[in-house]
PDB file of N, CA and C in Angstrom:
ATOM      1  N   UNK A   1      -2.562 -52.077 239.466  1.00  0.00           N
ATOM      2  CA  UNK A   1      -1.671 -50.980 239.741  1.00  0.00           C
ATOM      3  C   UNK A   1      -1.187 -50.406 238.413  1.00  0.00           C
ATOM      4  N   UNK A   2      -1.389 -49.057 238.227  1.00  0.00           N
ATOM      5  CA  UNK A   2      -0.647 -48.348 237.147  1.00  0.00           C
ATOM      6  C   UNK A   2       0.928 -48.378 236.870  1.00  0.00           C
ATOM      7  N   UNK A   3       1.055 -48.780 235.669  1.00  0.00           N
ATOM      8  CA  UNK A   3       3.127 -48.732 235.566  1.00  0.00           C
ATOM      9  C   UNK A   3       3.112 -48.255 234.008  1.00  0.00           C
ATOM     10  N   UNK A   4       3.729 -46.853 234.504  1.00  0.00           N
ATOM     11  CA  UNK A   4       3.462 -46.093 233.337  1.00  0.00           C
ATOM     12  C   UNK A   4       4.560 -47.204 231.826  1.00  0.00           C
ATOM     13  N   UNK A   5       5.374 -47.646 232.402  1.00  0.00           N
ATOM     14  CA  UNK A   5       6.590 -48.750 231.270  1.00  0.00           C
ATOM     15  C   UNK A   5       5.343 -49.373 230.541  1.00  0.00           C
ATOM     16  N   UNK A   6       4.584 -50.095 231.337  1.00  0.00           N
ATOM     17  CA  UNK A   6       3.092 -51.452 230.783  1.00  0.00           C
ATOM     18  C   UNK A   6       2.636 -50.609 229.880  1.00  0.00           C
ATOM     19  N   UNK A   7       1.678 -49.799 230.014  1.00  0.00           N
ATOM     20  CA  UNK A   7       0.734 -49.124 229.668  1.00  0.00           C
ATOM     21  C   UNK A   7       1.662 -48.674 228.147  1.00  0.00           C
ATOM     22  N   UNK A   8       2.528 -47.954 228.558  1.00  0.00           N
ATOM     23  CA  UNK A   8       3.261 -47.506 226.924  1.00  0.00           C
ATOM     24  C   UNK A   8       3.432 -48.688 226.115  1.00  0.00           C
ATOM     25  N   UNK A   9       4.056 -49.717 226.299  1.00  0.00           N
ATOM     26  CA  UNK A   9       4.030 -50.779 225.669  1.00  0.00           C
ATOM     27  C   UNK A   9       2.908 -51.256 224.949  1.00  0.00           C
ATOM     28  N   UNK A  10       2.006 -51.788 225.602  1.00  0.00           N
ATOM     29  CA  UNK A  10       0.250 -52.167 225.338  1.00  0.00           C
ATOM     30  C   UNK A  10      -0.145 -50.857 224.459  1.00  0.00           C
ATOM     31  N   UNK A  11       0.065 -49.734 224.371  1.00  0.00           N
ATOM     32  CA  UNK A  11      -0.379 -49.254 223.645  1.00  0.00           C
ATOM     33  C   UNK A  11       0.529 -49.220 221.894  1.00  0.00           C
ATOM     34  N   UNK A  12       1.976 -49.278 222.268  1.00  0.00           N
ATOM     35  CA  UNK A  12       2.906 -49.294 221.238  1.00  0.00           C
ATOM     36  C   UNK A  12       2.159 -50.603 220.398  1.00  0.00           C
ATOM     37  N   UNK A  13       2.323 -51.600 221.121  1.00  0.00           N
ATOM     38  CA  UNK A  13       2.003 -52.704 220.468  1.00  0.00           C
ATOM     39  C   UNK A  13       0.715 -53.046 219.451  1.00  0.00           C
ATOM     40  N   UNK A  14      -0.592 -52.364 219.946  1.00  0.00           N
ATOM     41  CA  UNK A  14      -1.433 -51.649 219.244  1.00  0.00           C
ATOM     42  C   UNK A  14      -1.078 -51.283 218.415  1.00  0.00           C
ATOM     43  N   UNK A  15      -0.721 -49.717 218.261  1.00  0.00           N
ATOM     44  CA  UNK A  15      -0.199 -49.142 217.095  1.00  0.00           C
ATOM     45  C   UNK A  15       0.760 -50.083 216.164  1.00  0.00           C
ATOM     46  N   UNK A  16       1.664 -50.399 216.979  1.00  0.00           N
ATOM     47  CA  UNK A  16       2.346 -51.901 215.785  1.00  0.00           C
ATOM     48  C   UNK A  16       1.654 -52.486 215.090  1.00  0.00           C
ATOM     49  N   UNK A  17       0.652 -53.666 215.618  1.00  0.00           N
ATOM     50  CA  UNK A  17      -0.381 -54.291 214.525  1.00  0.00           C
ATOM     51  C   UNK A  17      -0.949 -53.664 213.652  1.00  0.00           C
ATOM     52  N   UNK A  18      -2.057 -51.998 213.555  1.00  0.00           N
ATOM     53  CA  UNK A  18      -2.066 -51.624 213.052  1.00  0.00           C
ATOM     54  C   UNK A  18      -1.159 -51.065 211.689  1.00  0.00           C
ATOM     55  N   UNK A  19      -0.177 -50.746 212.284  1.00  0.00           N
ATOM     56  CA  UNK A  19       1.042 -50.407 211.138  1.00  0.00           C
ATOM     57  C   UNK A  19       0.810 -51.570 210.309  1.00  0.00           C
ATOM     58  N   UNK A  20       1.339 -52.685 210.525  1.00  0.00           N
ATOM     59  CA  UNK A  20       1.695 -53.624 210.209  1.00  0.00           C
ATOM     60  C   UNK A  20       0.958 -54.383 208.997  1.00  0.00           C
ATOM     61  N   UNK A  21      -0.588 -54.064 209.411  1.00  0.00           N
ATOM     62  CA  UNK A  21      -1.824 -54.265 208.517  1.00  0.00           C
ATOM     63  C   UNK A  21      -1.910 -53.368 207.236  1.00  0.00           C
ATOM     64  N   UNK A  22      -1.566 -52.266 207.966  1.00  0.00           N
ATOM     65  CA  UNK A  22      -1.641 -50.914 206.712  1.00  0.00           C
ATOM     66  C   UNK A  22      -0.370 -51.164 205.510  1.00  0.00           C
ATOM     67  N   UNK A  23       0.679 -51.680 206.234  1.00  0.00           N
ATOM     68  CA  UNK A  23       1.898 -52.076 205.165  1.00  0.00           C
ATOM     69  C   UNK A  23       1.462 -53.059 204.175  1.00  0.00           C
ATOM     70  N   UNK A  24       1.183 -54.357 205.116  1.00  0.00           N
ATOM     71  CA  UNK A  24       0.886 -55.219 204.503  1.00  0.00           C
ATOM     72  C   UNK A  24      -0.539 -54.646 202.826  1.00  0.00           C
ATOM     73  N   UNK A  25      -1.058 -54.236 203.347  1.00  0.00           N
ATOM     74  CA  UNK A  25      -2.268 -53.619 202.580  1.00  0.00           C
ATOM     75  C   UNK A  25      -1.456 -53.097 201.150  1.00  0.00           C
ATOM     76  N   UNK A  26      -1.247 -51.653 201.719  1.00  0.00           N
ATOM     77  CA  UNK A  26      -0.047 -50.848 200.777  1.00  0.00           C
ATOM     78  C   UNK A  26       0.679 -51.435 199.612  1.00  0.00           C
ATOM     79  N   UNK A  27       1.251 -52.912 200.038  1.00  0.00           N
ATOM     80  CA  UNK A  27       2.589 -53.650 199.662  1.00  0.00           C
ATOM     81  C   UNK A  27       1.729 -54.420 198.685  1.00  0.00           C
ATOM     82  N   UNK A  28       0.251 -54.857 199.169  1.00  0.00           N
ATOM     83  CA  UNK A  28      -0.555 -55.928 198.189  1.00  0.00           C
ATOM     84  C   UNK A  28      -0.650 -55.046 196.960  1.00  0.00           C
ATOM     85  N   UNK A  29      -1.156 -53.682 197.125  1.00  0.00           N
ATOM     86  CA  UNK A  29      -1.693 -52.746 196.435  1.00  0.00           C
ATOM     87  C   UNK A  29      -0.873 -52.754 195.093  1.00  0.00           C
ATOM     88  N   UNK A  30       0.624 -52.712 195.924  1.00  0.00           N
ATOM     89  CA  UNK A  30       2.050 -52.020 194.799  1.00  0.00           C
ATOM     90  C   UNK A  30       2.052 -53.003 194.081  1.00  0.00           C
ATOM     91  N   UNK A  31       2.072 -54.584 194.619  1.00  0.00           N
ATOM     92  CA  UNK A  31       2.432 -55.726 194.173  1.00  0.00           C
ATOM     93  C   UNK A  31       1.525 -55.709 192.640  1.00  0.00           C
ATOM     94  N   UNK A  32       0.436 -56.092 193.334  1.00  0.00           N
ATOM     95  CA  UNK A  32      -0.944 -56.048 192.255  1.00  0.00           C
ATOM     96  C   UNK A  32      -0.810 -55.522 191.014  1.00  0.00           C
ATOM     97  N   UNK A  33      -0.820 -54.030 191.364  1.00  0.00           N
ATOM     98  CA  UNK A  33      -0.559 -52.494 190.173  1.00  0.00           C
ATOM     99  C   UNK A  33       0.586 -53.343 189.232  1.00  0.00           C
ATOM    100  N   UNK A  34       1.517 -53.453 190.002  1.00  0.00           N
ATOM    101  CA  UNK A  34       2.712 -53.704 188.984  1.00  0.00           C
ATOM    102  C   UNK A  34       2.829 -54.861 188.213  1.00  0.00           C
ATOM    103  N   UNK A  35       2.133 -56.232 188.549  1.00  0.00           N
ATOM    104  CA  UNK A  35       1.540 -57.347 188.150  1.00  0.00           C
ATOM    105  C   UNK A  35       0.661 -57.626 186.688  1.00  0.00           C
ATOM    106  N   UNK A  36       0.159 -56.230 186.721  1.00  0.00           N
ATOM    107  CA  UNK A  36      -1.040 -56.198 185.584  1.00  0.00           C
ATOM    108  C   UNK A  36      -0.809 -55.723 184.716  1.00  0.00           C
ATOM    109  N   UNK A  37      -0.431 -55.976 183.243  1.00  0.00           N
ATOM    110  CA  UNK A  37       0.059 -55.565 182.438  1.00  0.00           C
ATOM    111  C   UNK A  37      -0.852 -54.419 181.531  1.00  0.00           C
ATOM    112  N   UNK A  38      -1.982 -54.558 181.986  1.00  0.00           N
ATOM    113  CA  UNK A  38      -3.388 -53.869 181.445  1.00  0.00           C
ATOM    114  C   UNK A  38      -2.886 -52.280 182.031  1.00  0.00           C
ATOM    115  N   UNK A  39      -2.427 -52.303 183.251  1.00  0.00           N
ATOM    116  CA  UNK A  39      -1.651 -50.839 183.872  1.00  0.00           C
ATOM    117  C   UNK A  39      -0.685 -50.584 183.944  1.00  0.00           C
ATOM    118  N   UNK A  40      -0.043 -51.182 182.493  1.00  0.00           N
ATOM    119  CA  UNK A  40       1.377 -50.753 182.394  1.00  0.00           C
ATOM    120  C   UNK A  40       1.515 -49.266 182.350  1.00  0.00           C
ATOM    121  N   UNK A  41       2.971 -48.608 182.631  1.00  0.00           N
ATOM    122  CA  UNK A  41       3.124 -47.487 182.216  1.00  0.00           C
ATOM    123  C   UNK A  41       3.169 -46.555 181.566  1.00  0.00           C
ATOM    124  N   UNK A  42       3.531 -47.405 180.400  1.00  0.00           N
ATOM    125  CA  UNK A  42       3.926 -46.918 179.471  1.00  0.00           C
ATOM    126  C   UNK A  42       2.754 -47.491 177.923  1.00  0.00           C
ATOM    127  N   UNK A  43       2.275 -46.501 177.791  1.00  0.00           N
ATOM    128  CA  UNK A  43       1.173 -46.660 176.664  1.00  0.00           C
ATOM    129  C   UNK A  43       1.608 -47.602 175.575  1.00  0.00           C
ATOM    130  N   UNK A  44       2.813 -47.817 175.372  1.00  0.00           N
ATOM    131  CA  UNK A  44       3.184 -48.699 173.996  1.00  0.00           C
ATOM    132  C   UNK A  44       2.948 -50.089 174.045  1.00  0.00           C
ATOM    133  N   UNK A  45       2.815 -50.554 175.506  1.00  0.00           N
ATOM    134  CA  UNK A  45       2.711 -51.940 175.924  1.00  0.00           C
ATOM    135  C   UNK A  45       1.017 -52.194 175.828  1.00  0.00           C
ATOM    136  N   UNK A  46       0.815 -51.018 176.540  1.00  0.00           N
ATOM    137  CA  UNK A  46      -0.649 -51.657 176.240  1.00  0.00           C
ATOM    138  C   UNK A  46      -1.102 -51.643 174.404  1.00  0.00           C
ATOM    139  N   UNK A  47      -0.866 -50.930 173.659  1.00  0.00           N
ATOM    140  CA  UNK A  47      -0.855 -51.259 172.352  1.00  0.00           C
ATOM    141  C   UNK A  47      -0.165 -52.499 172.106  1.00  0.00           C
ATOM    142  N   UNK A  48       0.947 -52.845 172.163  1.00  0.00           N
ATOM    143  CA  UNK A  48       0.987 -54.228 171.631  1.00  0.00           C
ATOM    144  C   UNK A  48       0.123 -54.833 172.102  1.00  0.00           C
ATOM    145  N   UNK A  49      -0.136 -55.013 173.447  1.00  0.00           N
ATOM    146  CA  UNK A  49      -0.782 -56.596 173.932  1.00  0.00           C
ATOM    147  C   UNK A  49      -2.366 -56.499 173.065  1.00  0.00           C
ATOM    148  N   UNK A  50      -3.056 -55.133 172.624  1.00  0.00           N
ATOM    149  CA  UNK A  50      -3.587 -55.238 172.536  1.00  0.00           C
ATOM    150  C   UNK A  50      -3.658 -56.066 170.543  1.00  0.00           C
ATOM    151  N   UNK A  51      -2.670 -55.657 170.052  1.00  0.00           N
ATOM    152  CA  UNK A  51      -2.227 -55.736 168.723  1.00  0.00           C
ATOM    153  C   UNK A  51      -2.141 -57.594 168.925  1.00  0.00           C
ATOM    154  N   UNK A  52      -1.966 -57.874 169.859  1.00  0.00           N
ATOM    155  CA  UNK A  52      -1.230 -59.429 170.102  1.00  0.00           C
ATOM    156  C   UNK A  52      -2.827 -60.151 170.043  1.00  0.00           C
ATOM    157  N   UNK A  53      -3.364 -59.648 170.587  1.00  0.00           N
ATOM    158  CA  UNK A  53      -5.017 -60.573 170.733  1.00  0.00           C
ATOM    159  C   UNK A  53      -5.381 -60.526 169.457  1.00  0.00           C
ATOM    160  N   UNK A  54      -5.157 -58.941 168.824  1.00  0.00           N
ATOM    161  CA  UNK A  54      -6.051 -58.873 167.255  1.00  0.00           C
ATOM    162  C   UNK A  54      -5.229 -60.356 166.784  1.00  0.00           C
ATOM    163  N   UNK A  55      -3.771 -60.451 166.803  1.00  0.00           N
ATOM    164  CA  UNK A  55      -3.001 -60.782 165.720  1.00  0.00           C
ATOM    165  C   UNK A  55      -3.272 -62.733 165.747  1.00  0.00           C
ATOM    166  N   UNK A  56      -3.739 -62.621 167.224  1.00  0.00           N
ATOM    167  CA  UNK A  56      -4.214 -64.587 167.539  1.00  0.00           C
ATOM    168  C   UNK A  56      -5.569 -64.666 166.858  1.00  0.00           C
ATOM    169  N   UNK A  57      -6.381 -64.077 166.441  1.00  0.00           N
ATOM    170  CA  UNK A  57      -7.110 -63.981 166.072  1.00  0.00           C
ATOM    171  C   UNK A  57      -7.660 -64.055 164.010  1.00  0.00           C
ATOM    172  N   UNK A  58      -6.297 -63.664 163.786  1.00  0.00           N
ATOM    173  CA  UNK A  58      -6.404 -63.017 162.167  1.00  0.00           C
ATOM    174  C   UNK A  58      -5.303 -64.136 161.662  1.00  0.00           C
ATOM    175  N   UNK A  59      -5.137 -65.302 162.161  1.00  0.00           N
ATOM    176  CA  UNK A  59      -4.568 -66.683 161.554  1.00  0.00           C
ATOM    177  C   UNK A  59      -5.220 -67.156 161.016  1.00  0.00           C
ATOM    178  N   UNK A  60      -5.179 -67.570 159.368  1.00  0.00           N
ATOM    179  CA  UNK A  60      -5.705 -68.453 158.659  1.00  0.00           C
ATOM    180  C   UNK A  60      -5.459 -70.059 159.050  1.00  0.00           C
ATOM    181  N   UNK A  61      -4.550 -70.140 159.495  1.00  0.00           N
ATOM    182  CA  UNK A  61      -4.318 -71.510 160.020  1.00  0.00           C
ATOM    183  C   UNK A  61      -3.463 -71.132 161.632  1.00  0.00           C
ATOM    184  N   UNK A  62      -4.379 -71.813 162.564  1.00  0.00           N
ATOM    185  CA  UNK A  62      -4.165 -71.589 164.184  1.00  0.00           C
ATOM    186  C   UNK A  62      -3.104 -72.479 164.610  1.00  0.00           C
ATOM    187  N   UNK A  63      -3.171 -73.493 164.123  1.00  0.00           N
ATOM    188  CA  UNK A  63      -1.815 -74.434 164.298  1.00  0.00           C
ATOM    189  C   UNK A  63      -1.024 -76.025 163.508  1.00  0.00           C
ATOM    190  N   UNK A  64      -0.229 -76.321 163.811  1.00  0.00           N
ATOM    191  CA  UNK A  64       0.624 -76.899 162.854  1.00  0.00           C
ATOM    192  C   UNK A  64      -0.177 -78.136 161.353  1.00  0.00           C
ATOM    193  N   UNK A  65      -0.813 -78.295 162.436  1.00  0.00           N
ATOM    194  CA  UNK A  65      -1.816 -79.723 162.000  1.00  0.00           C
ATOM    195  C   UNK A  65      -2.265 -79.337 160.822  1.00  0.00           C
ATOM    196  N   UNK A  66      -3.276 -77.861 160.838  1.00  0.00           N
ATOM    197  CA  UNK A  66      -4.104 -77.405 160.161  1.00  0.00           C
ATOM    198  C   UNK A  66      -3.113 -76.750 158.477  1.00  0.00           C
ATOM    199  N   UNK A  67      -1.653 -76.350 158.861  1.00  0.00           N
ATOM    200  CA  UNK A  67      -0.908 -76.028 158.154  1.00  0.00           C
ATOM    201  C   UNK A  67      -0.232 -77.110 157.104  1.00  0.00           C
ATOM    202  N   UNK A  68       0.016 -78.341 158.358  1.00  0.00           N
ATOM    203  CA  UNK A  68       0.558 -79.298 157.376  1.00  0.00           C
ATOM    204  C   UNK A  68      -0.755 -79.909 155.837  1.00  0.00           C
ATOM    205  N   UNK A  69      -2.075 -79.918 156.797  1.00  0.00           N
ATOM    206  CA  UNK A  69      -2.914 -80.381 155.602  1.00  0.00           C
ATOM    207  C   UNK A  69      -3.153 -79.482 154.757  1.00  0.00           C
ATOM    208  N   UNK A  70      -2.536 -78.526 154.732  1.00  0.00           N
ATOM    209  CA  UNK A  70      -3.228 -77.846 153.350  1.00  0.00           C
ATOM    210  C   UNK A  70      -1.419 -77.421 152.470  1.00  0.00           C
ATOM    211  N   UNK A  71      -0.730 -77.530 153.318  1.00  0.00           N
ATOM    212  CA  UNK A  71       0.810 -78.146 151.996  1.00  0.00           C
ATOM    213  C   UNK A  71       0.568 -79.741 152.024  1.00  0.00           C
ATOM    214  N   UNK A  72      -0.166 -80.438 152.199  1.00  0.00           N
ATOM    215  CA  UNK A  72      -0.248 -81.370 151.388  1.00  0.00           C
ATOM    216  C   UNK A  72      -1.349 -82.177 150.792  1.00  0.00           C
ATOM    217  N   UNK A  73      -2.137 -80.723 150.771  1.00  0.00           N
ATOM    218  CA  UNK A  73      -3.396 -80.430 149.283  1.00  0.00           C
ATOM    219  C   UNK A  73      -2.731 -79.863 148.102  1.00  0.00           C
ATOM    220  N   UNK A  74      -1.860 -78.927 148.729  1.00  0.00           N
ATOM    221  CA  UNK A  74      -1.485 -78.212 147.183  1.00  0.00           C
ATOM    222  C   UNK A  74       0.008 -79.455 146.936  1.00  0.00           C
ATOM    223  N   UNK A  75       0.745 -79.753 148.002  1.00  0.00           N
ATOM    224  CA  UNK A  75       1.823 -80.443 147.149  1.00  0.00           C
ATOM    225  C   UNK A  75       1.736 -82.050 147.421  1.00  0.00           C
ATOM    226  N   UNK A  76       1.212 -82.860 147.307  1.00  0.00           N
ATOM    227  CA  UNK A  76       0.731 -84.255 147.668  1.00  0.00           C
ATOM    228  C   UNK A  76       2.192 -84.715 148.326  1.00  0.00           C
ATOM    229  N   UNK A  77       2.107 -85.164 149.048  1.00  0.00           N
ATOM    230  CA  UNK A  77       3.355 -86.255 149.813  1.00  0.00           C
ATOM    231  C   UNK A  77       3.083 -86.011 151.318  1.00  0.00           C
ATOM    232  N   UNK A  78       3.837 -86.779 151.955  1.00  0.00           N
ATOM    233  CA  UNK A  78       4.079 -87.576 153.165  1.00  0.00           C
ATOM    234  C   UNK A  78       5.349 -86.090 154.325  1.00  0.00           C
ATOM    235  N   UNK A  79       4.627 -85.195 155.380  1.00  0.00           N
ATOM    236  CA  UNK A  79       5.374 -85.109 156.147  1.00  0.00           C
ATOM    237  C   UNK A  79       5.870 -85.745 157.088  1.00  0.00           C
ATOM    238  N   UNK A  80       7.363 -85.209 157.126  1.00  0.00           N
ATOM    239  CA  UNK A  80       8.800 -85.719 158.026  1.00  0.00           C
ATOM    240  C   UNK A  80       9.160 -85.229 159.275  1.00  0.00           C
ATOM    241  N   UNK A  81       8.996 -83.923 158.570  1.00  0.00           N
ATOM    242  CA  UNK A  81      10.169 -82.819 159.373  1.00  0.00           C
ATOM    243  C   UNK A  81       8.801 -81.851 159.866  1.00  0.00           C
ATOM    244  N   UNK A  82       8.475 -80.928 161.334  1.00  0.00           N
ATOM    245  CA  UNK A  82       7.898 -79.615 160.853  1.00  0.00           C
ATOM    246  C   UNK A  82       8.401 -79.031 162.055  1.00  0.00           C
ATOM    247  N   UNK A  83       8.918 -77.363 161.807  1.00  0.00           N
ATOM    248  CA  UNK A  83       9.607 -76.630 162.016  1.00  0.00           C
ATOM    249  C   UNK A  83       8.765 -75.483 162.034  1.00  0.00           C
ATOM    250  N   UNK A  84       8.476 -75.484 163.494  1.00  0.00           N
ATOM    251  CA  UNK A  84       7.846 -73.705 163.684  1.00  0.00           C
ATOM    252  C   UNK A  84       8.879 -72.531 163.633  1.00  0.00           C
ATOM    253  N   UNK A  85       8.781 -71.665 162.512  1.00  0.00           N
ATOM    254  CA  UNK A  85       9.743 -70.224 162.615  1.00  0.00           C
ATOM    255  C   UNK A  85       8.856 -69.710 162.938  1.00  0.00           C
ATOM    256  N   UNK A  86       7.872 -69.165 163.762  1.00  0.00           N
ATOM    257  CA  UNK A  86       7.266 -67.940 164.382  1.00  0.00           C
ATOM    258  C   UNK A  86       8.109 -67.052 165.122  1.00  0.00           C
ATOM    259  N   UNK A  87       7.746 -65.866 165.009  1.00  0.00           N
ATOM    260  CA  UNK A  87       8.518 -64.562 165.214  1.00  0.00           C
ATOM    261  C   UNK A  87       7.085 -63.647 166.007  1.00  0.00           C
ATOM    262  N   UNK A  88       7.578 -62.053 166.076  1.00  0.00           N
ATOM    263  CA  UNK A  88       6.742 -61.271 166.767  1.00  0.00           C
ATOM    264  C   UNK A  88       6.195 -60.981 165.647  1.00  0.00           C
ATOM    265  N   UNK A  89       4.473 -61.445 165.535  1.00  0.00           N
ATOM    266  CA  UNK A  89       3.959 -60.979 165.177  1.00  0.00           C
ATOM    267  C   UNK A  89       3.719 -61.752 163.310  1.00  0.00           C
ATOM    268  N   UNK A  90       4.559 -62.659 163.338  1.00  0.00           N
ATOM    269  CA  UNK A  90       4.651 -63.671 162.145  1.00  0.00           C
ATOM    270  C   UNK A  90       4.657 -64.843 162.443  1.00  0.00           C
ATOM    271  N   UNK A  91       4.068 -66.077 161.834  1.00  0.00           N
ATOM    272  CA  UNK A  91       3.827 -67.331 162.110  1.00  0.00           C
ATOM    273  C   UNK A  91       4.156 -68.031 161.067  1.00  0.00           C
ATOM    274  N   UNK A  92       5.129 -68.603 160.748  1.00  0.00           N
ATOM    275  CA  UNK A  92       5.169 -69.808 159.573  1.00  0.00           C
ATOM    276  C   UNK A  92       5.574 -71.189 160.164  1.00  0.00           C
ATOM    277  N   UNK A  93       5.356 -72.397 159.474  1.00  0.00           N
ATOM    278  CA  UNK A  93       5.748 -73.653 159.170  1.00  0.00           C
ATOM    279  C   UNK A  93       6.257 -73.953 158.167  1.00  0.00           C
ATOM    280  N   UNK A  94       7.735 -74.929 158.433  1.00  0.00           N
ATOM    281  CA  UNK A  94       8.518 -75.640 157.796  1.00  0.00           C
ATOM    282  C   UNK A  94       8.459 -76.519 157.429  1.00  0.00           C
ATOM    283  N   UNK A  95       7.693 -77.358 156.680  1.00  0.00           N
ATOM    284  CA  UNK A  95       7.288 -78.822 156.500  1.00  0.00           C
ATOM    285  C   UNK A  95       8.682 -79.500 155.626  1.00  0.00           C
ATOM    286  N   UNK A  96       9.651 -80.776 156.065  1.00  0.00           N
ATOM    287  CA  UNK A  96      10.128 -81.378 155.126  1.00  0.00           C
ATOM    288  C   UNK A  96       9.353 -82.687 155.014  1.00  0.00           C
ATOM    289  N   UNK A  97       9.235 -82.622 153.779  1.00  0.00           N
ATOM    290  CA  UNK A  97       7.856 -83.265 153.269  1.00  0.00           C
ATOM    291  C   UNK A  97       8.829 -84.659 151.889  1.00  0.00           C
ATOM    292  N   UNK A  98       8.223 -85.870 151.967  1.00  0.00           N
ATOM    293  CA  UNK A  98       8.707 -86.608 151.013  1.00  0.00           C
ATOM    294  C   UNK A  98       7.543 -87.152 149.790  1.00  0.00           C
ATOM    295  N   UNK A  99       7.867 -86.723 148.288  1.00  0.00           N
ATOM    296  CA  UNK A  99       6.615 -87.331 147.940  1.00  0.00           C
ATOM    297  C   UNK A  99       6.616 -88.986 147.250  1.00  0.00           C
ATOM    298  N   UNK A 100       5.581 -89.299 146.385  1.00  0.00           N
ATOM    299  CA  UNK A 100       5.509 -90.756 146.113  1.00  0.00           C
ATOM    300  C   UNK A 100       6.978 -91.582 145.455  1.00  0.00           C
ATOM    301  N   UNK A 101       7.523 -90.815 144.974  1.00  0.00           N
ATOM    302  CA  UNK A 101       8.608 -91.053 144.340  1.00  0.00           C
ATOM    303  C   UNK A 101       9.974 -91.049 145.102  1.00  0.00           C
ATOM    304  N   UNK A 102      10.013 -90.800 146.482  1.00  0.00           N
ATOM    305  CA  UNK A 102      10.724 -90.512 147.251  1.00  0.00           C
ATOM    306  C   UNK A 102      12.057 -89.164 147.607  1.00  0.00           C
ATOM    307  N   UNK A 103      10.941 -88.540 146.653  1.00  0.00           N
ATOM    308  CA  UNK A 103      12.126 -86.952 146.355  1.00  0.00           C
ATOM    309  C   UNK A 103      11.474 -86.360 147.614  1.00  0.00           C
ATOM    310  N   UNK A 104      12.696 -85.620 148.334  1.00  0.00           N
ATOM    311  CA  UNK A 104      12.254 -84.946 149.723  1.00  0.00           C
ATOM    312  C   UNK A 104      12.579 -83.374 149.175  1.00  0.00           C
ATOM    313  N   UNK A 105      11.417 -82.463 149.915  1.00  0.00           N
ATOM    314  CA  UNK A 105      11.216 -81.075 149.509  1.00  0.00           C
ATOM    315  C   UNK A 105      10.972 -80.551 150.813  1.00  0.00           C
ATOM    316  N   UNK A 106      10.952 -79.338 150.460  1.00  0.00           N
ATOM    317  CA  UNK A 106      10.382 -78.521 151.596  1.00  0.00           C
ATOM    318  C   UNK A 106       9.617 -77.440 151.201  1.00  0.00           C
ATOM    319  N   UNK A 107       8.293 -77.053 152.086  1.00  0.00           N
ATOM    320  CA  UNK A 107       7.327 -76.590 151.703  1.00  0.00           C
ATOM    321  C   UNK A 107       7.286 -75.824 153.170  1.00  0.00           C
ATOM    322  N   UNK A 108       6.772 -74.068 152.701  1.00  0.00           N
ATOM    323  CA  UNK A 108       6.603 -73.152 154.062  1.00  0.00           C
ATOM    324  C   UNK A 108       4.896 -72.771 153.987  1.00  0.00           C
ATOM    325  N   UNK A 109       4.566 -72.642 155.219  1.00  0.00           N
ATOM    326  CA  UNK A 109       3.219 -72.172 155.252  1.00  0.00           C
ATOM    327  C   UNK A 109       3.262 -71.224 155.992  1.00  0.00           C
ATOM    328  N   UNK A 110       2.544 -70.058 155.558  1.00  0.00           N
ATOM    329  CA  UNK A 110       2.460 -68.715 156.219  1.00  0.00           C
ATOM    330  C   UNK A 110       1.138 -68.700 157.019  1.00  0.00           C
ATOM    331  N   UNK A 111       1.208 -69.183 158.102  1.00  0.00           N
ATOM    332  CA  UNK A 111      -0.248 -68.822 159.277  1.00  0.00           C
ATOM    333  C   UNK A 111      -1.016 -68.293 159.271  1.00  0.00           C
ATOM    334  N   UNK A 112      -0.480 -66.477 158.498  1.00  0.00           N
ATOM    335  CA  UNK A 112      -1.252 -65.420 158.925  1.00  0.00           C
ATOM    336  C   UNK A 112      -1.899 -65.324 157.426  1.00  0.00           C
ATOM    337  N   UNK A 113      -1.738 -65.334 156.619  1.00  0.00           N
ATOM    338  CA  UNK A 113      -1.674 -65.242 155.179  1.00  0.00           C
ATOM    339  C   UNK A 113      -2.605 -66.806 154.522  1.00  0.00           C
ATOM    340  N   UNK A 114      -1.743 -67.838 154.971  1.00  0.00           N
ATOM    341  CA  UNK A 114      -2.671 -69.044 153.934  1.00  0.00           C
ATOM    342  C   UNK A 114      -1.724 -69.043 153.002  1.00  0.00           C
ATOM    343  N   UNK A 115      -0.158 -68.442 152.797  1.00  0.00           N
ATOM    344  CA  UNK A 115       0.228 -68.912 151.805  1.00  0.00           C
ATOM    345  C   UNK A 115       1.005 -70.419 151.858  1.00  0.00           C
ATOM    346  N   UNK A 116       1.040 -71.338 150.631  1.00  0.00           N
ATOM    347  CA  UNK A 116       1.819 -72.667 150.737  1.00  0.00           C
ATOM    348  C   UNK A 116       3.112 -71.945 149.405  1.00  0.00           C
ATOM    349  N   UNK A 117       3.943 -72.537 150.326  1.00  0.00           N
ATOM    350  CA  UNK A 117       4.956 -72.682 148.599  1.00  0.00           C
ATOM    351  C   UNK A 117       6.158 -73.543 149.190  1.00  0.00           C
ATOM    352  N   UNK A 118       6.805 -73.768 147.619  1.00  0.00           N
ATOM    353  CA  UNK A 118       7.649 -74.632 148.146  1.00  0.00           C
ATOM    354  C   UNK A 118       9.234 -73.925 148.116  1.00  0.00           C
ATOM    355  N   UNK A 119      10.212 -74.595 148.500  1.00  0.00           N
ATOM    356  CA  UNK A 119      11.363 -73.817 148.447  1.00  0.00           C
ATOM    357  C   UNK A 119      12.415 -74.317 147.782  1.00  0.00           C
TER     358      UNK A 119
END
């Protein structure tokens, strides 16, 4: 038997799921877009990030280990202390370092550069 109330319903409900799919869709879409930093808005971001890959790349020394052995090629003694100051776009190490005689110094290594010195 026809009941015009049923019939509107069953069809509303239809159209509901549909909606519902299309939002959901839409909402992944927005989510996504805004997620990806590759489609940022604003052109300056994508220049840094891209500046950020060159800059992991153009380290003379990649990490601490590699920093401590070469302040203690140029200044012989025993590290203590090491102290990452990295910044945007700058990388150094803090080595407090003791040598044979038991005089304690401190020696910086510049990441990007290869420089050792002491302070």
């Amino acid at each position: 038997m026809f009941h015009p109330r049923m019939d509107s319903f069953r069809l509303w409900k239809k159209k509901g799921a549909r909606n519902m799919r299309i939002a959901l869709l839409v909402l992944t879409v927005i989510l996504l877009s805004a997620s990806n930093p590759l489609w940022a808005a604003d052109p300056r971001e994508r220049v840094n990030l891209a500046n950020d890959a060159q800059s992991q790349r153009s380290f003379v020394y990649s990490n601490a280990e590699q920093a401590a052995a070469a302040a203690q090629r140029k200044y012989q003694g025993k590290v203590i202390k090491v102290e990452n100051r990295s910044k945007v776009n700058q990388a150094s190490y803090r080595f407090k370092m003791v040598n044979d005689q038991g005089k304690v110094f401190f020696v910086t290594v510049d990441a990007r550069t290869g420089s050792v010195r002491k302070d």
